[in-house]
N, C-alpha and C. Protein backbone atom coordinates (compact mmCIF):
# COMPACT_ATOMS: atom_id res chain seq x y z
N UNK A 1 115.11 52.80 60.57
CA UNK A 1 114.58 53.92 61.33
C UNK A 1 114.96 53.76 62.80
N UNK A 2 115.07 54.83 63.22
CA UNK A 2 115.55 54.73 64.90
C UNK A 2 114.68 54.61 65.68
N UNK A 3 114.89 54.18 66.79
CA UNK A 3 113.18 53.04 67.59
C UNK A 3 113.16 54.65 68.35
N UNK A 4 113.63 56.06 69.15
CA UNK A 4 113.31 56.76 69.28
C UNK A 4 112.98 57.94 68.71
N UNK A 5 112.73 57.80 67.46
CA UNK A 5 112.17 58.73 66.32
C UNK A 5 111.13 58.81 66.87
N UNK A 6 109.73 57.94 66.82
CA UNK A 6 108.63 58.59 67.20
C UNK A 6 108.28 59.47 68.24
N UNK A 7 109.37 58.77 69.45
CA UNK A 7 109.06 59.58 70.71
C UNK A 7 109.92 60.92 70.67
N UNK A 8 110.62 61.28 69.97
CA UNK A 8 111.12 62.61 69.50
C UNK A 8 110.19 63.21 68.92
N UNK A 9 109.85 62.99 67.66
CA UNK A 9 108.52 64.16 67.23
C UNK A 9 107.72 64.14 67.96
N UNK A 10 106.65 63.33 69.00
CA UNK A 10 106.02 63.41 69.62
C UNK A 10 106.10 64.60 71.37
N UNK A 11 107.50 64.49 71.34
CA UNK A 11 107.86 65.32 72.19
C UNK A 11 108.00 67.09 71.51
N UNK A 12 108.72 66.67 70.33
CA UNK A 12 108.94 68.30 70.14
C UNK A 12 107.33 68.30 69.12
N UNK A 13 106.61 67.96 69.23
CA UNK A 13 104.99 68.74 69.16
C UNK A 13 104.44 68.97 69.83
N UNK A 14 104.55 68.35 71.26
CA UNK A 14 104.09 68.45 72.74
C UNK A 14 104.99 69.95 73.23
N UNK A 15 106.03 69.96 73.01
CA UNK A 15 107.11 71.12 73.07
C UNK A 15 106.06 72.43 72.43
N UNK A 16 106.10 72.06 70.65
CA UNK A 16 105.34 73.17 70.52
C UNK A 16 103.94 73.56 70.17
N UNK A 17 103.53 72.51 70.77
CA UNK A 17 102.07 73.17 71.47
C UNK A 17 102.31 74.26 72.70
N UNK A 18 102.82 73.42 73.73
CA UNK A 18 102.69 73.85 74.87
C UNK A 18 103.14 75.72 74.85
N UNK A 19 104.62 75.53 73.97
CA UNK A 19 104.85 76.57 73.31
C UNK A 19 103.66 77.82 72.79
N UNK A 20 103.06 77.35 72.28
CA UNK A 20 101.85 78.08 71.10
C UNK A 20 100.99 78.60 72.73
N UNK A 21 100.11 77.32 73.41
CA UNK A 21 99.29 77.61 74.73
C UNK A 21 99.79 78.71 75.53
N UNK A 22 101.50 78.65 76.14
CA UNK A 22 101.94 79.75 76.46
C UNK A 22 101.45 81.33 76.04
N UNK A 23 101.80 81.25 74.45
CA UNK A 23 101.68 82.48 73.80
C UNK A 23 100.32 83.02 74.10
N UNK A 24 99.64 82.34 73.61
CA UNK A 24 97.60 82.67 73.76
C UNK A 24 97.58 83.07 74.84
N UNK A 25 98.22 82.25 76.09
CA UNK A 25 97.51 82.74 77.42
C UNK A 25 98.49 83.83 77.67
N UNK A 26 99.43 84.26 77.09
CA UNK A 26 99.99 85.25 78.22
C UNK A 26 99.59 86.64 76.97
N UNK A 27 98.75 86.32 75.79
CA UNK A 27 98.74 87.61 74.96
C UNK A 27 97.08 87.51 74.97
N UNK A 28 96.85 87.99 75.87
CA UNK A 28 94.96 88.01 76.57
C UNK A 28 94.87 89.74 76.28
N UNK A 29 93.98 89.83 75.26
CA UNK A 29 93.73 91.27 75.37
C UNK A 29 92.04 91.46 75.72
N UNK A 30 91.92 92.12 76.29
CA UNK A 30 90.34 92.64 76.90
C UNK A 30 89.84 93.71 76.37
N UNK A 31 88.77 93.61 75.59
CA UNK A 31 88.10 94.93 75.10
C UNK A 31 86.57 95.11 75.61
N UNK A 32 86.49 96.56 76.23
CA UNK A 32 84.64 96.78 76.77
C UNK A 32 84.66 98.05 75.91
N UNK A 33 83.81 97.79 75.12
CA UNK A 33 82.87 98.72 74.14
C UNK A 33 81.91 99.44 75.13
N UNK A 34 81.82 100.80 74.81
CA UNK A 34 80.94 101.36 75.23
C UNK A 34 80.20 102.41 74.23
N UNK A 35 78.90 102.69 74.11
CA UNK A 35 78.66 103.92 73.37
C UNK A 35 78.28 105.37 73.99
N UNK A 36 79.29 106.57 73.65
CA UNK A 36 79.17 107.91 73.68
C UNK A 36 77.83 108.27 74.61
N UNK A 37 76.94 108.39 73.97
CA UNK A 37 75.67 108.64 74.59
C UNK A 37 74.74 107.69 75.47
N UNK A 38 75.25 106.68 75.26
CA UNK A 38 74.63 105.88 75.93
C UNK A 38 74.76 105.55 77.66
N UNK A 39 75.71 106.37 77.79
CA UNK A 39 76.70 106.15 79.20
C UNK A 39 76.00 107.42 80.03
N UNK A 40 75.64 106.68 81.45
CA UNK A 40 75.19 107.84 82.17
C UNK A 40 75.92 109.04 83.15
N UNK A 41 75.34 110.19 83.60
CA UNK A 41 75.69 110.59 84.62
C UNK A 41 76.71 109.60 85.87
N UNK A 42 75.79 109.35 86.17
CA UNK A 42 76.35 108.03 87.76
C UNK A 42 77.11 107.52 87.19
N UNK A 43 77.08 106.64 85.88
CA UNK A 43 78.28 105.68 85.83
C UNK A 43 79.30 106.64 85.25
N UNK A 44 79.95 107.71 85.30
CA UNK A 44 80.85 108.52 85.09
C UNK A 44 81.29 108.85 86.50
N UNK A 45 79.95 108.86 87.43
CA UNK A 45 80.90 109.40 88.52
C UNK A 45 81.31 108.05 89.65
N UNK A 46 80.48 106.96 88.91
CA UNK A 46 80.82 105.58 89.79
C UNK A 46 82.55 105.34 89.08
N UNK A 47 82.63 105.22 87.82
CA UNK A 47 83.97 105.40 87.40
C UNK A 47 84.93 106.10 88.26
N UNK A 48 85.02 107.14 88.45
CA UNK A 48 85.66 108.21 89.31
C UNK A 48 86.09 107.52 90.59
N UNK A 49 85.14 107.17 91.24
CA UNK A 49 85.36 106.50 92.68
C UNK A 49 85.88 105.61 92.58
N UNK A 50 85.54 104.49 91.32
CA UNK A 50 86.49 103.18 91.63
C UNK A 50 88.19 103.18 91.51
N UNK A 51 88.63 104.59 90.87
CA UNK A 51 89.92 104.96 90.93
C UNK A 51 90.70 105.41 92.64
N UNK A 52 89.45 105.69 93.19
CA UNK A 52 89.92 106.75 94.25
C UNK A 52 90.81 106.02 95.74
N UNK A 53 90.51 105.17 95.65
CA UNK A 53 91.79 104.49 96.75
C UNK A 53 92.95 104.15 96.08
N UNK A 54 93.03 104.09 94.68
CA UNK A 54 94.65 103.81 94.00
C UNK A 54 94.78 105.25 93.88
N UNK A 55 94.23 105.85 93.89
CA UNK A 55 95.25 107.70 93.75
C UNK A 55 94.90 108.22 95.07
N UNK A 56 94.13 107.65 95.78
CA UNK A 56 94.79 108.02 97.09
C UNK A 56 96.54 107.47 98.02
N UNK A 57 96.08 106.29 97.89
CA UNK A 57 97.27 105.36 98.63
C UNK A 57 98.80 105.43 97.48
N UNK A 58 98.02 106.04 96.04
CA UNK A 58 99.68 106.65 95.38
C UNK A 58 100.20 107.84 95.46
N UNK A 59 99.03 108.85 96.60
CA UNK A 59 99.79 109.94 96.67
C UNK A 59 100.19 109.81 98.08
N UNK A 60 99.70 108.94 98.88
CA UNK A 60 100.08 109.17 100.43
C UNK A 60 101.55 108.65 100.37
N UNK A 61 101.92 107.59 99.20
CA UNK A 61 103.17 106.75 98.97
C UNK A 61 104.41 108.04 98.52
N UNK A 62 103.70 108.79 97.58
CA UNK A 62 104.64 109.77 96.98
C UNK A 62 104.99 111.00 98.30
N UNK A 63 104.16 111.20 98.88
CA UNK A 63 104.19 112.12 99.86
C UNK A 63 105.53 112.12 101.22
N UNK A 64 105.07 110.48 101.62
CA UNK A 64 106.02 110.16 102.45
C UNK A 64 107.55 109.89 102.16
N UNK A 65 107.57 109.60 100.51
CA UNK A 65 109.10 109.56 99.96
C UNK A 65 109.08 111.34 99.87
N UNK A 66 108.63 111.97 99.77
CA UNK A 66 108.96 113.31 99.74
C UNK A 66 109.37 113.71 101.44
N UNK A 67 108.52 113.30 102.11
CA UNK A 67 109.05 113.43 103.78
C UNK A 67 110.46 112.64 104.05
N UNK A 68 110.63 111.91 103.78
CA UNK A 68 111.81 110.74 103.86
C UNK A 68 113.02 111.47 102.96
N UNK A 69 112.79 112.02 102.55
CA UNK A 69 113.62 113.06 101.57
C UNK A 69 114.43 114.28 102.24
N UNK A 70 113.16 114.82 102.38
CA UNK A 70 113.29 115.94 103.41
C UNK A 70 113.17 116.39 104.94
N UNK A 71 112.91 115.12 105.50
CA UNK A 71 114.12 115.26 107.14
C UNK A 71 115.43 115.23 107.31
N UNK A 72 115.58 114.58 106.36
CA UNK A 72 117.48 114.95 106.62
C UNK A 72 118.27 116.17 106.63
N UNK A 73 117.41 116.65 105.20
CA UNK A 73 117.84 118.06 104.78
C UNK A 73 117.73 119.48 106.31
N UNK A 74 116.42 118.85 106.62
CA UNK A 74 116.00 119.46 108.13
C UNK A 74 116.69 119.72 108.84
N UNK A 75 116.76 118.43 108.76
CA UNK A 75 118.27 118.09 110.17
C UNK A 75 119.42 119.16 109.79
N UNK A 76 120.10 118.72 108.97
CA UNK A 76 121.47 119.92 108.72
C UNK A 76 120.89 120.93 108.78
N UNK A 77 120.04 121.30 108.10
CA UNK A 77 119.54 122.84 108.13
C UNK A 77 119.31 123.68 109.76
N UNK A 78 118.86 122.74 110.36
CA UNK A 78 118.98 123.32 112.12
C UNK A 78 120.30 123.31 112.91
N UNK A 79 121.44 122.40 112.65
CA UNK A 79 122.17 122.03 112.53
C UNK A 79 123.41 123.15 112.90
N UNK A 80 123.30 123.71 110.95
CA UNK A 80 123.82 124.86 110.33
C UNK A 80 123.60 126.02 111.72
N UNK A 81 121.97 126.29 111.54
CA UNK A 81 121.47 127.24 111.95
C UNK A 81 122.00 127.54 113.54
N UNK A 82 122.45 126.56 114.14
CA UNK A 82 122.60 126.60 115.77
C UNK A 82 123.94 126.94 115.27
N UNK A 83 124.91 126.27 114.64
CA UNK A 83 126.34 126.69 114.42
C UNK A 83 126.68 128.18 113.90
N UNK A 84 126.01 128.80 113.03
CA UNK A 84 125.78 130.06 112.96
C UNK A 84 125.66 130.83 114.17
N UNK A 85 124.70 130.43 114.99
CA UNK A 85 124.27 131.27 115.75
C UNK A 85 125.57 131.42 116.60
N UNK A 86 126.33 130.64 116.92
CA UNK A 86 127.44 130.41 118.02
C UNK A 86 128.58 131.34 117.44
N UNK A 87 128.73 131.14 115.94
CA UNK A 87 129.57 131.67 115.60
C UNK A 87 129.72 133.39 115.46
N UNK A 88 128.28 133.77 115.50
CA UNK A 88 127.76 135.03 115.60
C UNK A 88 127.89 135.98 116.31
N UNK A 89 127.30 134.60 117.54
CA UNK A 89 127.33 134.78 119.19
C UNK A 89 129.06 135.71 119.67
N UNK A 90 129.51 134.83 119.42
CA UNK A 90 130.74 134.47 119.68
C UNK A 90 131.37 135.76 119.02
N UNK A 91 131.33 136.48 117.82
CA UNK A 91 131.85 137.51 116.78
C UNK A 91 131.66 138.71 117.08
N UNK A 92 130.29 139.01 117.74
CA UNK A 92 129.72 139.74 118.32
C UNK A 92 129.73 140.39 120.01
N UNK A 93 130.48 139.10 120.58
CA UNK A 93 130.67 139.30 122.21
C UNK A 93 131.41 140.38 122.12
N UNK A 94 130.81 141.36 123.46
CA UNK A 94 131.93 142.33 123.90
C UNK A 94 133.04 141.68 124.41
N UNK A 95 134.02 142.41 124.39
CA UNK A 95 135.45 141.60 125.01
C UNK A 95 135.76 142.69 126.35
């Protein structure tokens, strides 16, 4: 028998344990039971509120990529608009 046989299986069971521990801890599922009728007024509307700074601060986020979007477009668009005008200007002069 080979004098590092033992410390081989001993390693690859240590391997797959640690293996197995991994799995458990990273597959954590959480369940809160509640019953239908049993649930009040307030805690429906305490629910409500504890959402209300993540859908606030995800629409102020969405908002400003919508601004960041649309200044540029701005920009050319005034841009345009002054170059028009010159060209207008200009089409229009009495001679």
């Amino acid at each position: 028998m080979r004098p590092y046989a033992g410390w081989l299986a001993a390693w690859r069971y240590s391997s797959t344990a640690a293996q197995q521990r991994r799995r458990i801890e990273t597959n954590l599922l959480t369940l809160e039971l509640r019953v239908d009728g049993d649930e009040s007024h307030f805690r429906r509307i305490g629910d409500a509120f504890t959402g209300l700074g993540d859908s606030f601060a995800d629409g102020l986020a969405q908002a400003l990529e919508m601004i960041g979007y649309g200044v540029p477009l701005l920009i050319l668009a005034f841009i345009a608009a002054l170059l028009w005008r010159w060209v207008w200007r200009k089409a229009t002069r009495k001679a």
